[in-house]
C-alpha atoms as a PDB file:
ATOM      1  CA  UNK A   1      -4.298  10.857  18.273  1.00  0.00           C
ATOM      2  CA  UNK A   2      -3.005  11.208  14.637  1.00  0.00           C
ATOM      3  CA  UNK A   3      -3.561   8.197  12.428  1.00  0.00           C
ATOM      4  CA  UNK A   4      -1.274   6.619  10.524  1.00  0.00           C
ATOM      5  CA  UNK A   5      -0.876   6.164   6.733  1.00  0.00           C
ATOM      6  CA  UNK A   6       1.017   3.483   4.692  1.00  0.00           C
ATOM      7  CA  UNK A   7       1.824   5.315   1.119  1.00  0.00           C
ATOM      8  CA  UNK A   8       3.162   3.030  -1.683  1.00  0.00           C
ATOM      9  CA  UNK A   9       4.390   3.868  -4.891  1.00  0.00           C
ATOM     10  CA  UNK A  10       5.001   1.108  -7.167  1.00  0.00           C
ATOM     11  CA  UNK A  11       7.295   2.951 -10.179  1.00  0.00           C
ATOM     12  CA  UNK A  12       7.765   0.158 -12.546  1.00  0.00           C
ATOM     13  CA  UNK A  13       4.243  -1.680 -12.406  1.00  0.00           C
ATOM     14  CA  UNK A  14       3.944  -2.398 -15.595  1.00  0.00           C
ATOM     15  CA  UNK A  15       2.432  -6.185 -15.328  1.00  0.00           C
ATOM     16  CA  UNK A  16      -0.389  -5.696 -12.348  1.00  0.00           C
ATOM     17  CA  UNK A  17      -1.211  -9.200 -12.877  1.00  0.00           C
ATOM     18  CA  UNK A  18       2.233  -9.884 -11.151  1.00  0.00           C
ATOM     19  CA  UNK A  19       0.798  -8.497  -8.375  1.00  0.00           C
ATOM     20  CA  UNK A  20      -2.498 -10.919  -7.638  1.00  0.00           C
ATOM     21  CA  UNK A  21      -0.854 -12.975  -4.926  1.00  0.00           C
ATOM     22  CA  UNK A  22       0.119 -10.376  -3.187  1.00  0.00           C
ATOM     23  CA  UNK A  23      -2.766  -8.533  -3.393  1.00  0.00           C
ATOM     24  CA  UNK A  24      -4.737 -11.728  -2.083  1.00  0.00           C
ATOM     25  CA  UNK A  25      -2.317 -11.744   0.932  1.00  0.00           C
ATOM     26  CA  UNK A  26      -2.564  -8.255   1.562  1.00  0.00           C
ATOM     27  CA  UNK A  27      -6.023  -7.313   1.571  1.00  0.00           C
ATOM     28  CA  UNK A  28      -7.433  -9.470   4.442  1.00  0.00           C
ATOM     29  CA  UNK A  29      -3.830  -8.380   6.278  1.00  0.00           C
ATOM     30  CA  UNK A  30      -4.545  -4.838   6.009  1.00  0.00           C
ATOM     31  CA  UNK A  31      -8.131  -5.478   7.544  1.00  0.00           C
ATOM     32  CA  UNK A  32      -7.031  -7.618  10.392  1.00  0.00           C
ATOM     33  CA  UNK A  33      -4.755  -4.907  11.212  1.00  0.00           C
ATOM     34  CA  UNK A  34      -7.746  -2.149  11.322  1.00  0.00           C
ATOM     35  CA  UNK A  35      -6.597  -0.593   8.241  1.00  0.00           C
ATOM     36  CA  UNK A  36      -9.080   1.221   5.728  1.00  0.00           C
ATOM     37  CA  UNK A  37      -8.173   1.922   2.094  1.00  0.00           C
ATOM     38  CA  UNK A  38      -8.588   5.017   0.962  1.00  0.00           C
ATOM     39  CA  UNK A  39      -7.537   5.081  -2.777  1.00  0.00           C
ATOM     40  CA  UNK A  40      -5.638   2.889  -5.044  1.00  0.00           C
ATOM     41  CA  UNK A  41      -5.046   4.566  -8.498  1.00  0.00           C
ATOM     42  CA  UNK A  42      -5.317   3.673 -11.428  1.00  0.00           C
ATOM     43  CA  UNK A  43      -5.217   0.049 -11.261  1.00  0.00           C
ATOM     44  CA  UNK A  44      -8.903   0.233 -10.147  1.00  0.00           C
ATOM     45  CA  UNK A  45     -10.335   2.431 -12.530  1.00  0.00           C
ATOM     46  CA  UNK A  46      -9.298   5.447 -10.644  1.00  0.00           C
ATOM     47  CA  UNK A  47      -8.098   8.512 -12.217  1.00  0.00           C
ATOM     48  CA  UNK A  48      -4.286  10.692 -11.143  1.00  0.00           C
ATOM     49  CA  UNK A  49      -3.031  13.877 -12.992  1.00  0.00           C
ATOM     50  CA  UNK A  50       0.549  13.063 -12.554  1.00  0.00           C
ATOM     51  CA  UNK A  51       2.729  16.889 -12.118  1.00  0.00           C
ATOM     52  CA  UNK A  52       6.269  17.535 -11.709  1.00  0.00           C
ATOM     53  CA  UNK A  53       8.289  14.780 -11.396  1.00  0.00           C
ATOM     54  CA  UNK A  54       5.183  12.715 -10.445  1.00  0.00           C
ATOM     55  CA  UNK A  55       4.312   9.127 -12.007  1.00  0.00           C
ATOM     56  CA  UNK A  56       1.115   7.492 -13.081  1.00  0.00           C
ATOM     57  CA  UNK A  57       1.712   3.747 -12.167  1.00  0.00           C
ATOM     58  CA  UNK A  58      -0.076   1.969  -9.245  1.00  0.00           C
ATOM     59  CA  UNK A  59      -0.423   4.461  -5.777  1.00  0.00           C
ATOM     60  CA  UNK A  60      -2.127   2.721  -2.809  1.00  0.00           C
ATOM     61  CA  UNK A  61      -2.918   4.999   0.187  1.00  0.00           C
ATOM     62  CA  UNK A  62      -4.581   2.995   3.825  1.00  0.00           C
ATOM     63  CA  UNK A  63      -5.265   4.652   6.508  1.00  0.00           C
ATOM     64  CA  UNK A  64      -5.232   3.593  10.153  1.00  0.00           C
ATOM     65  CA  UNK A  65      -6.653   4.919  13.366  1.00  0.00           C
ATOM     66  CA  UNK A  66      -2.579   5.426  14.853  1.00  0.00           C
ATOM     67  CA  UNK A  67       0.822   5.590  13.561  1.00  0.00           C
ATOM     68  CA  UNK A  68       1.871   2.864  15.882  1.00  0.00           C
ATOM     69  CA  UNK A  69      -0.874   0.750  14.496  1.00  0.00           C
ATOM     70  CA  UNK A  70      -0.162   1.324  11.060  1.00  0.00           C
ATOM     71  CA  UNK A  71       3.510  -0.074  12.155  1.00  0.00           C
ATOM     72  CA  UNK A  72       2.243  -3.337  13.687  1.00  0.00           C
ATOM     73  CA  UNK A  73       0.025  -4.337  10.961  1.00  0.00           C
ATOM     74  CA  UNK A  74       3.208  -3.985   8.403  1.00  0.00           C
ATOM     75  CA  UNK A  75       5.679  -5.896  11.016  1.00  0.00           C
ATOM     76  CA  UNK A  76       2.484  -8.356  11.328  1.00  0.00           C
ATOM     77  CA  UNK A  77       3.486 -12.007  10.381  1.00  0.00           C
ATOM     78  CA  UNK A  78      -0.027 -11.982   8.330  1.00  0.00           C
ATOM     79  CA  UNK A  79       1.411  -9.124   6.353  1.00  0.00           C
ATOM     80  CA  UNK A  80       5.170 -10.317   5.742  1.00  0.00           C
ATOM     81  CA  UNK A  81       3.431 -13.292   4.259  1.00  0.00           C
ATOM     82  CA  UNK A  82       1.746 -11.012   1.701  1.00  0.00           C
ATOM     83  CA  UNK A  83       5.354  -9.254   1.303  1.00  0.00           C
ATOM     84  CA  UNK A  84       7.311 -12.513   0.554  1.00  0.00           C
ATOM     85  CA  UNK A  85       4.695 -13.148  -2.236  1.00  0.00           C
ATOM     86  CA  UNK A  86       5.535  -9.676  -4.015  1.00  0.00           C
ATOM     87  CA  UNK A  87       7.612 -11.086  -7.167  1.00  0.00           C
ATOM     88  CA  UNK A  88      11.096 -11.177  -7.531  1.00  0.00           C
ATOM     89  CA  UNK A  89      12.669  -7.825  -8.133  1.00  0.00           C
ATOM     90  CA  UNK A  90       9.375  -6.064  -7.972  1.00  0.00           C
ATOM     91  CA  UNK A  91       9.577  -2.758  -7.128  1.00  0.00           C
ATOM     92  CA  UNK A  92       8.126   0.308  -5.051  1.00  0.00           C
ATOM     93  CA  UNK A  93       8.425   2.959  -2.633  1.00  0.00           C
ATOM     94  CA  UNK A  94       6.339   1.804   0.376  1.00  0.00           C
ATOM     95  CA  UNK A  95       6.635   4.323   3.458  1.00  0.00           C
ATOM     96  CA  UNK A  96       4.278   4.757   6.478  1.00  0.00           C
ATOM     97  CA  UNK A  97       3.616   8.169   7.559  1.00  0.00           C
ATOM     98  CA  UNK A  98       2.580  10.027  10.390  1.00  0.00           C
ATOM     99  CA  UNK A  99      -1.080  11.646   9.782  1.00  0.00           C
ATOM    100  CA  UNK A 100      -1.523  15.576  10.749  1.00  0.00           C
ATOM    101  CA  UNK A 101      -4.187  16.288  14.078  1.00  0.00           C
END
């Protein structure tokens, strides 16, 4: 079975202390859902080599065992919690992705 990815982009993070509720939310929703985190750059002293039309701000990248399960921990009521502390007008590009056998 292919696992499941959720990808987010967060183009205009230019205040990651905005971000600490949600990131307090998130985390133990992620986990309870079975997902893993695999890299979140550069906000935690990772490094990126943006290219193209690439960016540099915030990229977060969790993996899960199935696509389907990668769909229920988003839809989760633990997780929409964490969303409806993201601040006002924050934006990113959040999309969860099917992962390659």
């Amino acid at each position: 079975m292919a696992k499941g990815y959720w990808v987010s982009v967060y183009p205009a993070d230019s205040a990651p202390e905005r971000l600490s509720a949600y990131d307090e939310l998130a985390g133990p929703a992620v986990q309870a859902g079975g997902g893993r985190v695999l890299s979140r750059i550069p906000s935690r002293g990772g490094r990126v080599v943006a290219h193209e039309a690439g960016i540099t701000q915030r990229v977060v990248l969790i993996e899960f065992d199935s696509f389907e399960q990668a769909v229920a921990a988003y839809e989760s009521e633990v997780y929409q919690k964490a969303l409806m502390a993201l601040p006002d007008g924050f934006e990113r590009d959040f999309r969860i992705i099917d992962g390659i056998d």
